[in-house]
Structures are given as C-alpha cells and as structure tokens.
C-alpha atoms as a PDB file:
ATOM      1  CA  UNK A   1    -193.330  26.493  34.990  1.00  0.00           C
ATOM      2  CA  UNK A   2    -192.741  29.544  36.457  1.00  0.00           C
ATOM      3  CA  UNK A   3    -192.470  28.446  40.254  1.00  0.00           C
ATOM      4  CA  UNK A   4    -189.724  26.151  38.718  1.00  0.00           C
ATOM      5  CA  UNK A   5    -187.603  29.153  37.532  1.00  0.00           C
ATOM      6  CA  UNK A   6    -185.931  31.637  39.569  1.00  0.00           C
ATOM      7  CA  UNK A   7    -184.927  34.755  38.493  1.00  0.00           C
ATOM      8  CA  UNK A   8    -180.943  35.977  39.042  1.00  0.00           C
ATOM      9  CA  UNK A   9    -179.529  39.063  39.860  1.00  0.00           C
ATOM     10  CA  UNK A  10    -176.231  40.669  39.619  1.00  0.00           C
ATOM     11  CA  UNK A  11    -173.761  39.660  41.961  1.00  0.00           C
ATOM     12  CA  UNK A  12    -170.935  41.840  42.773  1.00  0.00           C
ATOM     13  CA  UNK A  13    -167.869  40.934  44.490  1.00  0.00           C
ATOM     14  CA  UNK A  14    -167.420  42.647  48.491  1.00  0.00           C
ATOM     15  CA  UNK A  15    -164.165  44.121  47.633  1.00  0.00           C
ATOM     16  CA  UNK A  16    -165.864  45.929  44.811  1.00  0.00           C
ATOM     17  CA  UNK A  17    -168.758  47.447  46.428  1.00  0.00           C
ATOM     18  CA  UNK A  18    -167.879  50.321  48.170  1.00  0.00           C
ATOM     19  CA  UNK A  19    -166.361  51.697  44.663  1.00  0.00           C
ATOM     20  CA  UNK A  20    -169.139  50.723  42.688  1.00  0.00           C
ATOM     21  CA  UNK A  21    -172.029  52.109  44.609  1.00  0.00           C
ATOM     22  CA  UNK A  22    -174.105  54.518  42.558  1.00  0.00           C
ATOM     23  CA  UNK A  23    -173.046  53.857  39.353  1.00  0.00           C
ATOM     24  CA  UNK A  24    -174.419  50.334  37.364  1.00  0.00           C
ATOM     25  CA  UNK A  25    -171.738  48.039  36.149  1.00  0.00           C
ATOM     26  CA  UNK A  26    -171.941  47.291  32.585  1.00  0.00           C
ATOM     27  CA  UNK A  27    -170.900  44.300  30.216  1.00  0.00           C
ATOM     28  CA  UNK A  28    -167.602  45.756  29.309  1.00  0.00           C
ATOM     29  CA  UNK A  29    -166.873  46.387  32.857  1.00  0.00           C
ATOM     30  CA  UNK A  30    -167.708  42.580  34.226  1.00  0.00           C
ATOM     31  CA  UNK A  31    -165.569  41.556  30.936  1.00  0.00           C
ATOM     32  CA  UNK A  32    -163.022  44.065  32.272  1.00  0.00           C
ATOM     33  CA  UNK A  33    -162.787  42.457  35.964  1.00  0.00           C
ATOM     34  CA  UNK A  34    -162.891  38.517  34.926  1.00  0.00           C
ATOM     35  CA  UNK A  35    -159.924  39.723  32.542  1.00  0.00           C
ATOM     36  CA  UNK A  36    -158.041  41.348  35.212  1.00  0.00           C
ATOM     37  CA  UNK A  37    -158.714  38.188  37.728  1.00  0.00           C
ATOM     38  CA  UNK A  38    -157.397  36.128  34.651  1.00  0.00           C
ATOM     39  CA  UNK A  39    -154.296  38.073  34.336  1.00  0.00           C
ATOM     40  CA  UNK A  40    -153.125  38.303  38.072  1.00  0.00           C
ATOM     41  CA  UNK A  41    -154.182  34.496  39.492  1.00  0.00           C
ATOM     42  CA  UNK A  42    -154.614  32.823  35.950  1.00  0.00           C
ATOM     43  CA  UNK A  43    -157.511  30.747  34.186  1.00  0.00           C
ATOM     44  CA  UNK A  44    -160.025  28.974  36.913  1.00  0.00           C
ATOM     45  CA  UNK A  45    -159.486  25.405  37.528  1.00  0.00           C
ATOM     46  CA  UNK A  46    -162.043  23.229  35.741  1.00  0.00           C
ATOM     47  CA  UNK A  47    -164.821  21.683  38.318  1.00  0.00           C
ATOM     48  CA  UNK A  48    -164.795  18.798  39.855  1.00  0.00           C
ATOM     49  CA  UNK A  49    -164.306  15.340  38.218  1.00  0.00           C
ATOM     50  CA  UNK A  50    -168.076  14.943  36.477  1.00  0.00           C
ATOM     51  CA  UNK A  51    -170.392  12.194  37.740  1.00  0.00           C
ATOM     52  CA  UNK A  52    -173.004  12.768  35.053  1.00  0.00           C
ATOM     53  CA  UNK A  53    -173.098  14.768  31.592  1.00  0.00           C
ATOM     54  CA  UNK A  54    -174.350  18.071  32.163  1.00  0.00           C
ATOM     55  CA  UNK A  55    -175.697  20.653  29.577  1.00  0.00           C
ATOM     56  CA  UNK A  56    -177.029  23.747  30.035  1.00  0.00           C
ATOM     57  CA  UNK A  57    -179.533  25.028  27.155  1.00  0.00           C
ATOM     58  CA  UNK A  58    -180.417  28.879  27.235  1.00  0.00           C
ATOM     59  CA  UNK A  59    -183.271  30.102  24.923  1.00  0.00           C
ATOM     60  CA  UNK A  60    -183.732  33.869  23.965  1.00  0.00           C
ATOM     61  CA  UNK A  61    -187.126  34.532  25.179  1.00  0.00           C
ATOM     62  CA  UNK A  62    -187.201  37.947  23.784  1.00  0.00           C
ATOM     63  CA  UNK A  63    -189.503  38.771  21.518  1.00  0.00           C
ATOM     64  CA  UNK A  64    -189.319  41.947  18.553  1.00  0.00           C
ATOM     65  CA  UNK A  65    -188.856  45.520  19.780  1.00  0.00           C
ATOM     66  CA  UNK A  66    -191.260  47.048  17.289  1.00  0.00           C
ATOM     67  CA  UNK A  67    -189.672  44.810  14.323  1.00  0.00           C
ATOM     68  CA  UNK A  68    -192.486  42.941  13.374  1.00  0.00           C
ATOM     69  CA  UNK A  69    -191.161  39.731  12.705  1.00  0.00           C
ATOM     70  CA  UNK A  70    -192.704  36.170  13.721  1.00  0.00           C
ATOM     71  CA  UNK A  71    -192.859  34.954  17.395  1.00  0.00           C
ATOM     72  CA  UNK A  72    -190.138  33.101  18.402  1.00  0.00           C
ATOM     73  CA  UNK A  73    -191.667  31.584  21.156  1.00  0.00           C
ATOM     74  CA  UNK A  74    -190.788  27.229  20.534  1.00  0.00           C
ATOM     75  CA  UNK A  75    -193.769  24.772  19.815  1.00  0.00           C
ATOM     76  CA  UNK A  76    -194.109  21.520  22.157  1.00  0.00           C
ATOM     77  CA  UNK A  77    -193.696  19.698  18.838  1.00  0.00           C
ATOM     78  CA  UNK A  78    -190.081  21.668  18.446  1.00  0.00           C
ATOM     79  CA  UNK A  79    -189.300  21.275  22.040  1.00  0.00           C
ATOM     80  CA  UNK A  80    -190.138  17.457  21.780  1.00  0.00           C
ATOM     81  CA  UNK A  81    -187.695  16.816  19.056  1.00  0.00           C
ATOM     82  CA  UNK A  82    -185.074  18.583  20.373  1.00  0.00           C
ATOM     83  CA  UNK A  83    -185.498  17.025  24.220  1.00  0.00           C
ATOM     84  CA  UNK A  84    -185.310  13.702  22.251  1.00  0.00           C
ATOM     85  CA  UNK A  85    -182.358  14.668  20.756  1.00  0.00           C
ATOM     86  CA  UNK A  86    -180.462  15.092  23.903  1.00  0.00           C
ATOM     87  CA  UNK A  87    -181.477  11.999  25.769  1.00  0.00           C
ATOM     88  CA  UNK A  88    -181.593   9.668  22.914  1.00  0.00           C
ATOM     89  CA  UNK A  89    -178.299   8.138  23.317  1.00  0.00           C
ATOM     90  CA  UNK A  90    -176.728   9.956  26.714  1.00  0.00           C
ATOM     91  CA  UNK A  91    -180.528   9.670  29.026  1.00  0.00           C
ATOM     92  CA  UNK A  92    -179.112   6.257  29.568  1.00  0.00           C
ATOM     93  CA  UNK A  93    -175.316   7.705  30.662  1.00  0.00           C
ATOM     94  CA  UNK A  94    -177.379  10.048  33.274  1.00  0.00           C
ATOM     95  CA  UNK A  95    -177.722  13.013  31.308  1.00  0.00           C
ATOM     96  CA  UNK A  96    -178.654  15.960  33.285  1.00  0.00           C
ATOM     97  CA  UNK A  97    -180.312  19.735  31.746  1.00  0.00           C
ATOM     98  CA  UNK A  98    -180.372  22.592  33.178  1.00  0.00           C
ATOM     99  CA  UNK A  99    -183.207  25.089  31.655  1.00  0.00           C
ATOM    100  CA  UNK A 100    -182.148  28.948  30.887  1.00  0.00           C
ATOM    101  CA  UNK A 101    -183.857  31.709  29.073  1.00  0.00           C
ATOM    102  CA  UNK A 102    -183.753  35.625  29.269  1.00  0.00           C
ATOM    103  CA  UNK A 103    -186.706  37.939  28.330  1.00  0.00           C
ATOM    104  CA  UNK A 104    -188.180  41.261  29.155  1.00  0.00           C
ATOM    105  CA  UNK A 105    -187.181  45.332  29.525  1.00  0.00           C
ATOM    106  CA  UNK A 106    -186.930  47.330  32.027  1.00  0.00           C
ATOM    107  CA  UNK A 107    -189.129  49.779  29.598  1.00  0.00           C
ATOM    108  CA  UNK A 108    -192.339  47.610  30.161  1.00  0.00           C
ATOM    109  CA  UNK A 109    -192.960  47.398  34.467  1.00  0.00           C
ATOM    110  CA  UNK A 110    -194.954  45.006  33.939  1.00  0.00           C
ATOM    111  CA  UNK A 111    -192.494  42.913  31.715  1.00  0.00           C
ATOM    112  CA  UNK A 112    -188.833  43.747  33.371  1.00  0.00           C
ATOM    113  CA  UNK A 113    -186.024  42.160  32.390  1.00  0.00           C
ATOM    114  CA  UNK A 114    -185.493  38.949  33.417  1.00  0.00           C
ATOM    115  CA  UNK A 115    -182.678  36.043  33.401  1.00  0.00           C
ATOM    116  CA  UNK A 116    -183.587  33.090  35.012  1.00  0.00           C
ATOM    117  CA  UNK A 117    -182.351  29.348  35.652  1.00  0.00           C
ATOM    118  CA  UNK A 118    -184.489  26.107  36.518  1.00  0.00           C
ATOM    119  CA  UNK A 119    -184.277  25.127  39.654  1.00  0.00           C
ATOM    120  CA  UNK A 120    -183.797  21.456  38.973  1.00  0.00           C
ATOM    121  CA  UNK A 121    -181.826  18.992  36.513  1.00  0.00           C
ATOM    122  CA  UNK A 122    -184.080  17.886  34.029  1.00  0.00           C
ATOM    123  CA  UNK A 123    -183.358  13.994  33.572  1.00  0.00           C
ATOM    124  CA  UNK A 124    -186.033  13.254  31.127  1.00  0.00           C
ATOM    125  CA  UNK A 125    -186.784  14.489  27.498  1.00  0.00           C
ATOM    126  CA  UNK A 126    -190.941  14.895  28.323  1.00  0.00           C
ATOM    127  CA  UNK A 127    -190.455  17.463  31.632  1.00  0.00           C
ATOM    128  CA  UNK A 128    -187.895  18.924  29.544  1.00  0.00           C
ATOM    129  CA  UNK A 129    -190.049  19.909  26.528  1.00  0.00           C
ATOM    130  CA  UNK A 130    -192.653  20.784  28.604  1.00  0.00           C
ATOM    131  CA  UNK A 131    -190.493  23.408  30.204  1.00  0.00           C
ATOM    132  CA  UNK A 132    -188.859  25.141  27.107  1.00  0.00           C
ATOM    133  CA  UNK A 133    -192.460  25.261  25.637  1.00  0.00           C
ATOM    134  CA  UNK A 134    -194.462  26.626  28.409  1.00  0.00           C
ATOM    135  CA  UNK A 135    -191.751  29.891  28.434  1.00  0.00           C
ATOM    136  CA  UNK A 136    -193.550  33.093  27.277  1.00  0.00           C
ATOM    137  CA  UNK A 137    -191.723  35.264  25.415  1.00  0.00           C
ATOM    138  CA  UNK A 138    -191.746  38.894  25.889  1.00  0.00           C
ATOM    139  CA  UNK A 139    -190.214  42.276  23.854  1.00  0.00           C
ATOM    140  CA  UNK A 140    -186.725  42.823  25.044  1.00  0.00           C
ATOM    141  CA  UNK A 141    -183.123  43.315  24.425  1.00  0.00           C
ATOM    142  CA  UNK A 142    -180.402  40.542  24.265  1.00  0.00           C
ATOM    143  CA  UNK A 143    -178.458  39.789  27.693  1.00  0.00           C
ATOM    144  CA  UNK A 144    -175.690  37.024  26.211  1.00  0.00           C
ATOM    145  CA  UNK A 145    -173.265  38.606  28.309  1.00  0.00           C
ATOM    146  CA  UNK A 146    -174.823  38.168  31.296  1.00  0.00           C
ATOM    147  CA  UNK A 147    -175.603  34.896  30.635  1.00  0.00           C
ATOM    148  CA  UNK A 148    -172.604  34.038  29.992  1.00  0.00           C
ATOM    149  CA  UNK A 149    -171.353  35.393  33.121  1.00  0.00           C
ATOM    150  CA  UNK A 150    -173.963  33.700  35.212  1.00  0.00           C
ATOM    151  CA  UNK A 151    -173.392  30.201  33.302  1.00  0.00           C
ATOM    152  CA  UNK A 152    -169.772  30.616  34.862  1.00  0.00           C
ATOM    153  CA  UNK A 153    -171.027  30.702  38.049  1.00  0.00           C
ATOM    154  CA  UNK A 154    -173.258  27.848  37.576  1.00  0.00           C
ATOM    155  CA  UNK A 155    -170.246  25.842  36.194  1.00  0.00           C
ATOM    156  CA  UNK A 156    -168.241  26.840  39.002  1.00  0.00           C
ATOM    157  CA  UNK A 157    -170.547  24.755  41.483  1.00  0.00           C
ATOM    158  CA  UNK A 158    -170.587  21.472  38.989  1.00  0.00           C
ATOM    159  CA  UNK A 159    -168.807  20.178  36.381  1.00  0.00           C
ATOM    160  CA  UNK A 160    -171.043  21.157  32.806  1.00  0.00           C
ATOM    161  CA  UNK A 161    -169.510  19.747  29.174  1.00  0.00           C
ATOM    162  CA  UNK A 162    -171.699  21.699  27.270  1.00  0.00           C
ATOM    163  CA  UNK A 163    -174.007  25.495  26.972  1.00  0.00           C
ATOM    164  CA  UNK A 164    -176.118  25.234  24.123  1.00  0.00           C
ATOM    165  CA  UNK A 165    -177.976  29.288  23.301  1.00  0.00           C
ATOM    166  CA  UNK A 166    -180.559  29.402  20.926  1.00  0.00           C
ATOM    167  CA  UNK A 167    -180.794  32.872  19.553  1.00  0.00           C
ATOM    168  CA  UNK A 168    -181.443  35.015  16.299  1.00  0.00           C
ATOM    169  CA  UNK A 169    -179.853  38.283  17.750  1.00  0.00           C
ATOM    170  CA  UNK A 170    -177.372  40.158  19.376  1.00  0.00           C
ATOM    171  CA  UNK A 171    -177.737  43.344  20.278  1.00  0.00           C
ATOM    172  CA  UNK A 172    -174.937  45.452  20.757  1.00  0.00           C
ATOM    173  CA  UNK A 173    -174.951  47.967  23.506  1.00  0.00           C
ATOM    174  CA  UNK A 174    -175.887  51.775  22.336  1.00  0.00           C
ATOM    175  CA  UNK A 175    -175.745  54.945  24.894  1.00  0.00           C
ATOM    176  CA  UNK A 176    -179.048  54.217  25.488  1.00  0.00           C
ATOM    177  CA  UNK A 177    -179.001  50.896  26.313  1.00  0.00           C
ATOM    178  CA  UNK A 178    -175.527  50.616  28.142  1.00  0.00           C
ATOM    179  CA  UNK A 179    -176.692  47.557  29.890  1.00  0.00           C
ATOM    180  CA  UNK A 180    -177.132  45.890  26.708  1.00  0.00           C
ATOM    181  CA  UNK A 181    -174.562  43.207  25.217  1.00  0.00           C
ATOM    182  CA  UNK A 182    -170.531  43.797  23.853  1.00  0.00           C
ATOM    183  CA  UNK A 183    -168.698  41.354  21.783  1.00  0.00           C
ATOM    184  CA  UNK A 184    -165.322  42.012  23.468  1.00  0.00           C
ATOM    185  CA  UNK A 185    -166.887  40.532  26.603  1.00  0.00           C
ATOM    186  CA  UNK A 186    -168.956  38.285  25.680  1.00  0.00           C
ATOM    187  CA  UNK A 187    -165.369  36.895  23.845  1.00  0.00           C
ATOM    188  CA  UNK A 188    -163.531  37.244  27.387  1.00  0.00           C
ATOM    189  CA  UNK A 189    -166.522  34.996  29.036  1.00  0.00           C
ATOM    190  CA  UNK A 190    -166.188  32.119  26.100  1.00  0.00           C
ATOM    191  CA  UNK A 191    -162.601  31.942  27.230  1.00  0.00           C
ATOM    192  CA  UNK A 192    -163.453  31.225  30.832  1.00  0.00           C
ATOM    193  CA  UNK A 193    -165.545  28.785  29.822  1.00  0.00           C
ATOM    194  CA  UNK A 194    -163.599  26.989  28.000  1.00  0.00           C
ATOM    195  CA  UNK A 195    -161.235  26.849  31.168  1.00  0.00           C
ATOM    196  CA  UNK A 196    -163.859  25.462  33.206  1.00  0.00           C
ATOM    197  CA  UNK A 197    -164.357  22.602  30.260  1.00  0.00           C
ATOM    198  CA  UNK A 198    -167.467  24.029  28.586  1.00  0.00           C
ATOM    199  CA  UNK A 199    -167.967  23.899  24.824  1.00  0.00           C
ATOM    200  CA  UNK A 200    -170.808  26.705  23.537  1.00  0.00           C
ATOM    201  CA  UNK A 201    -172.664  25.998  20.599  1.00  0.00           C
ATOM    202  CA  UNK A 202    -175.223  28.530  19.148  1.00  0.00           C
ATOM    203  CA  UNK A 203    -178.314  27.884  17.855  1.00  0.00           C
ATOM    204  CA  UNK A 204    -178.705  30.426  15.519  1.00  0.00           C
ATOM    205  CA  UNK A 205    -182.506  31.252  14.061  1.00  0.00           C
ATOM    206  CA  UNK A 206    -180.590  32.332  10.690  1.00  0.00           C
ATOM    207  CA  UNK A 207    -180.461  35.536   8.601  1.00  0.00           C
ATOM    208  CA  UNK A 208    -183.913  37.175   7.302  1.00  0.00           C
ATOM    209  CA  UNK A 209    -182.894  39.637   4.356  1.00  0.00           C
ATOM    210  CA  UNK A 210    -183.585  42.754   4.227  1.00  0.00           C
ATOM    211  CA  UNK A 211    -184.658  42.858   8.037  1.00  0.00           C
ATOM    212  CA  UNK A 212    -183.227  44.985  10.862  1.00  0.00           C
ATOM    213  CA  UNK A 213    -179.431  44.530  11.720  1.00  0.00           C
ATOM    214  CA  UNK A 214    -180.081  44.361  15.153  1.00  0.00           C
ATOM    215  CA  UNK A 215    -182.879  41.978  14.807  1.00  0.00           C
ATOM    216  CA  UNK A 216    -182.518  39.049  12.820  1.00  0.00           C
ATOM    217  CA  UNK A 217    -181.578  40.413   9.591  1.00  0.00           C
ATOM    218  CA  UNK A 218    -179.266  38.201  11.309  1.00  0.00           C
ATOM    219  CA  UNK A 219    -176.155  39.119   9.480  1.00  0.00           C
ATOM    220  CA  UNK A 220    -174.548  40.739  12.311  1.00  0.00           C
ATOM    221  CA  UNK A 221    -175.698  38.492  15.085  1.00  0.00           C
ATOM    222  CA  UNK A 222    -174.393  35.280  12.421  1.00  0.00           C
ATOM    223  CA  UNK A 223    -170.807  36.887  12.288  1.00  0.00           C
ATOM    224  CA  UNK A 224    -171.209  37.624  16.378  1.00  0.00           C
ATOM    225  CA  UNK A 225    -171.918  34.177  17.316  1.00  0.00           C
ATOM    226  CA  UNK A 226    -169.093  33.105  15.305  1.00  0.00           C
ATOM    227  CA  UNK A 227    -166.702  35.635  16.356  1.00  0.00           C
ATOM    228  CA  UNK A 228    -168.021  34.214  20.617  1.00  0.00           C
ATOM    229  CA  UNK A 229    -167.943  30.293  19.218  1.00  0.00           C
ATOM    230  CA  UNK A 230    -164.640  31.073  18.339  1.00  0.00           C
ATOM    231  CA  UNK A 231    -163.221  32.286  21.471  1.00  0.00           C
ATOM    232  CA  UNK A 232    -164.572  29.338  23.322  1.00  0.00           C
ATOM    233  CA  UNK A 233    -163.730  26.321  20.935  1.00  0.00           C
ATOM    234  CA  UNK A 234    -167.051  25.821  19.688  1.00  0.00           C
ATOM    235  CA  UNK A 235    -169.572  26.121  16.974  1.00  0.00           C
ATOM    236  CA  UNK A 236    -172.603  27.718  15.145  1.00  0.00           C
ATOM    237  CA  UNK A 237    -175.619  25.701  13.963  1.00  0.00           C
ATOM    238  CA  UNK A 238    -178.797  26.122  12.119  1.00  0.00           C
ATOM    239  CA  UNK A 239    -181.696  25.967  14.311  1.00  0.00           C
ATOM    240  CA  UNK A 240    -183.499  23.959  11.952  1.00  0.00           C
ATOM    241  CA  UNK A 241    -186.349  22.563  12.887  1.00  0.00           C
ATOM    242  CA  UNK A 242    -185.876  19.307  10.733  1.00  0.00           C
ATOM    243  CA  UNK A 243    -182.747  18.423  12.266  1.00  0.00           C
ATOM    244  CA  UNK A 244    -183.433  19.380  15.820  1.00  0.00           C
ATOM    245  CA  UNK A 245    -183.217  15.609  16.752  1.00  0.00           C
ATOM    246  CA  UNK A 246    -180.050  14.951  15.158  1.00  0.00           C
ATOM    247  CA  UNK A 247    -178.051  18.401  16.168  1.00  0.00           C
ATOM    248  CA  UNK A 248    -178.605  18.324  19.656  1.00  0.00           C
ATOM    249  CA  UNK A 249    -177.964  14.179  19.717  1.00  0.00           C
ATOM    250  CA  UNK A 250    -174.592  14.805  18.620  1.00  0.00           C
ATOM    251  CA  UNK A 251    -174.062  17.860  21.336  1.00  0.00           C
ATOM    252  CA  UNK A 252    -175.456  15.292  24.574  1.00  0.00           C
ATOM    253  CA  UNK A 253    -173.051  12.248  23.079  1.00  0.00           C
ATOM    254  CA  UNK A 254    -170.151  14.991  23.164  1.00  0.00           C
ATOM    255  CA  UNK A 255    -170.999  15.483  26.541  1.00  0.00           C
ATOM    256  CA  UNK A 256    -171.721  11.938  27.174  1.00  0.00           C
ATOM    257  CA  UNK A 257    -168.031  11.109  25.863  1.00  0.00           C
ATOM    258  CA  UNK A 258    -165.962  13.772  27.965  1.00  0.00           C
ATOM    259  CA  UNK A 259    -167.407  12.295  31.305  1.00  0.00           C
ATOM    260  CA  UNK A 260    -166.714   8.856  29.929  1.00  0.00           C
ATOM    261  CA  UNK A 261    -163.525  10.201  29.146  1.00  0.00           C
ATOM    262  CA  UNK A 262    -162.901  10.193  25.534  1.00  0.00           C
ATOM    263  CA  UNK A 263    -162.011  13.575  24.747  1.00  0.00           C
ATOM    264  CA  UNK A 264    -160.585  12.677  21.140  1.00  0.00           C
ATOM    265  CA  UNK A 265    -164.039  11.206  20.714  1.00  0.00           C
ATOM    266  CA  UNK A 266    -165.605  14.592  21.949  1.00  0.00           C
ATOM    267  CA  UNK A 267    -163.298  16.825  19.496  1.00  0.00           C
ATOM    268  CA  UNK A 268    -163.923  15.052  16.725  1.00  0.00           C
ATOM    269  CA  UNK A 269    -167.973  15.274  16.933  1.00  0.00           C
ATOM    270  CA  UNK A 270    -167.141  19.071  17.675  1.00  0.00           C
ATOM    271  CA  UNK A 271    -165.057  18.996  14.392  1.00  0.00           C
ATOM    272  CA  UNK A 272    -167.740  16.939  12.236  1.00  0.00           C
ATOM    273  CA  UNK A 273    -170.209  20.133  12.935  1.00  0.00           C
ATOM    274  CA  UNK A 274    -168.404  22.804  12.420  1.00  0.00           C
ATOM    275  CA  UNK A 275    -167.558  21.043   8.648  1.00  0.00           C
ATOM    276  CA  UNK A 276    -171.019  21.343   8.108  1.00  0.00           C
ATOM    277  CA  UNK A 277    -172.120  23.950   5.674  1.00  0.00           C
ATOM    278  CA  UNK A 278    -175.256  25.561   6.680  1.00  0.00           C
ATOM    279  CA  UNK A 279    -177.357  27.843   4.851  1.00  0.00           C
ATOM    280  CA  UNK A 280    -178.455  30.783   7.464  1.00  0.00           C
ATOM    281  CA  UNK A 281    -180.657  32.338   5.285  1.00  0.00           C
ATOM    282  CA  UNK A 282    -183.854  31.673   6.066  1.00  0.00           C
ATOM    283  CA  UNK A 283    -186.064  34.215   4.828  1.00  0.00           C
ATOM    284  CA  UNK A 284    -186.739  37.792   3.120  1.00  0.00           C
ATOM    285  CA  UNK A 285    -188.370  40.801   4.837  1.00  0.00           C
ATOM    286  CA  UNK A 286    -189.663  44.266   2.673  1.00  0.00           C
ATOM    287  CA  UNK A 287    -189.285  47.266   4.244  1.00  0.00           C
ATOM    288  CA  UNK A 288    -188.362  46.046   7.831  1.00  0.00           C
ATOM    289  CA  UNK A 289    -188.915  48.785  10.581  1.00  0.00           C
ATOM    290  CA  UNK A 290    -186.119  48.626  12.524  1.00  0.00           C
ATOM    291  CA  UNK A 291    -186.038  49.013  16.443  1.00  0.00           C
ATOM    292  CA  UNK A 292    -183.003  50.323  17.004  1.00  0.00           C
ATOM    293  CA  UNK A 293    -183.361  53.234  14.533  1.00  0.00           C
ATOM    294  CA  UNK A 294    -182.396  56.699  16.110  1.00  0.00           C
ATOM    295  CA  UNK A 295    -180.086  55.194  18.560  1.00  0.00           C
END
C-alpha cells in the first residue's frame, strides 16, 4: 500500500517565488491567487472530452488530537461495500478511481503531515477496498484546502466527473496552526472545480453531541461541508455504513452518465440526494476534552 502512494508537496508558481521565499504560503493566500487568476483570464476550461468515468475518493486519515473519540480508520468490510458501490453499475462503462487520503502533523517527526495520491486508477472494486483499508490513520489536523487545491491539479491533466471526501471535521485555521484549513478558500477551490466539471460530495461521519467543535461534535464541520458543497454544486451525505453500497452507486452512475453524455440524467441523481433528509447525529459524548482548547 504504501509504495502505491506518493506523497505531494506544495507547488508554487515561478513567477511567485522570488516574493514568496521565506515566508510559508497559507490557505487563504492559495485561495487568494486562484481568485486573482480567475478574475484577470477567467474560469479554466474543463479537460479534455472524457474517455472513461473518473472519480476521485479522498479519506481523512487523521485521527483525534487528544479528543478521545473512536478510530476512524475504515474496516475491509466498509471498504468492500462501498468499492461495490462504485463499480456495480459503471465497472462495466470503464470506471476508473483514483485513491486520496491526508494524515499526520508536523508536531509528531515521526508522523508528519502527509497528503498523498495513488499512483494508479483503480479499475476494480477488490484492489480498491484493499487500498482504502490498509491506510493507517494517524493524529493530525484537517488539510481540505489543500486537497482541494491538489485535486485541481489532478483534474487539470484528465477529465474527473466526480471528488467524493469522507470526513467528520474541519478544522479551521488558528494562529497557531496557520497552515490549517479556511472556509473562504476552500469555497473559492469548489468553484474551480466546478469549472473543470467536478461535482464534490462529502461524506460526512455525522455530529457526536456534546463533543469538541473542532472535532466531530460535528456541528461546525456539518454546516462547513455544506457551506463548500454549495459553492461547487454538490452535496452532503451520511456516511452510513448501511447504505454505503447504495450512496456511492448513485455517485459512479452520475459519473457514468456525464461521459455518456446525459447531463440532465446526471443533475437529476445529484438532485434526488440532496432531497434526502439525513439524520447527522450519530452519537453523544460526556465531558469531551477538546483539542483545540487554549488556541
């Protein structure tokens, strides 16, 4: 698993470079820059004409800051139904996958943080679920934004109908952790997305009550994801375990329609889940310790 996955750094553009050496860009100041780009030249041409549907699926691999809540970390049972899901009806029209997942701080040396991307395409539910299972987890912050950001740059190379995140969290960035994520620009990169002809749906873990705000007490992170799905077109989903199968089915035949060319047929599967009325909370927590206390 991990020779499959490579990890990504930050790319800056040339003309930049001079003026940015010795000081690290932050989320608000990529936002700033793709905003700027958007503004002077206008929004980026979608890809090429798609040969097969394409979806990238990202998984927070974090794991609590000091919260004390359950692992996250996906079973091969979980991973199975939801590979299933995908190539149930589009494995047949080609589908492709590309794995995601971001993890680690820069806190813990031996644990830094980390975005990475498969290497390959997965074209078959068993490799797939064997992949999203066999990530380890590890204590970190949220990096959405860069995700985001790196997703467009994926997109950018071939055409991708669909980013699917599955996430309970998102952690806003603090003076301490400036690198951390902003929901201005995570808002400007669901835009450019949605340019290039990507739809983002969040998998969201649901609310825990009575749990850190920061950490899946979920509240927060439930109104950000909506507030990002927004900006991009998309949706929010329960990432409920007994309806893996059928959630991300209806995501790869989206997909599976746009390349066919049936983008009425796409919308309205978008519009049947956002009808859906999920119930996001999905637990209670007593006396939660909070990570992100004193910042």
């Amino acid at each position: 698993m991990a020779k499959d996955l490579i990890r990504r750094t930050e790319i800056v553009p040339n003309a930049q470079e001079d003026a940015l050496k010795g000081q690290a860009r932050t989320e608000v100041d990529e936002a700033a820059s793709a905003l700027m780009k958007r503004m002077l030249f206008g929004a980026e041409p979608q890809s090429s004409v798609p040969d097969h549907p394409r979806i990238i699926l990202a998984v927070d691999a974090t794991s609590s800051m000091g919260e004390y809540l359950l692992a996250r970390k996906l079973t091969l049972e979980a991973a199975s139904d939801l590979a299933a899901g995908l190539f149930a009806k589009a494995g047949s029209a080609g589908l492709q996958v590309k794995l995601a997942y971001f993890r680690g701080d820069d806190q813990f040396p031996k644990q830094p943080r980390q975005l990475c991307f498969s290497k390959k395409w997965y074209g078959n539910a068993e490799e797939l679920a064997r992949a999203i299972a066999g990530i380890e987890h590890q204590p970190g912050w949220t990096q959405h934004c860069r995700l985001l950001r790196e997703v467009i740059e994926e997109v950018q190379k071939c055409a991708v109908q669909e980013l699917i995140i599955f996430s309970d969290a998102f952690e806003q960035r603090t003076p301490l952790r400036p690198q951390s994520d902003d929901l201005q620009a995570a808002r400007v990169h669901a835009k450019r997305l949605r340019d290039l002809g990507v739809t983002l749906s969040f998998g969201f873990g649901g609310i825990i009550r009575g749990g850190c705000p920061l950490d899946r007490a979920g509240v927060n992170a439930k109104e950000a994801f909506h507030n990002i799905a927004e900006a991009n077109g998309g949706a929010v989903f329960l990432f409920d375990p007994a309806q893996l199968n059928q959630r991300f089915s209806e995501i790869a035949e989206r997909a599976m329609r746009v390349v066919k060319g049936d983008a009425i047929g796409a919308q309205l599967l978008l519009e049947y889940l956002r009808t859906i009325e999920f119930d996001f909370v999905v637990g209670e927590q007593v006396h939660a310790k909070c990570g992100a206390e004193g910042e």
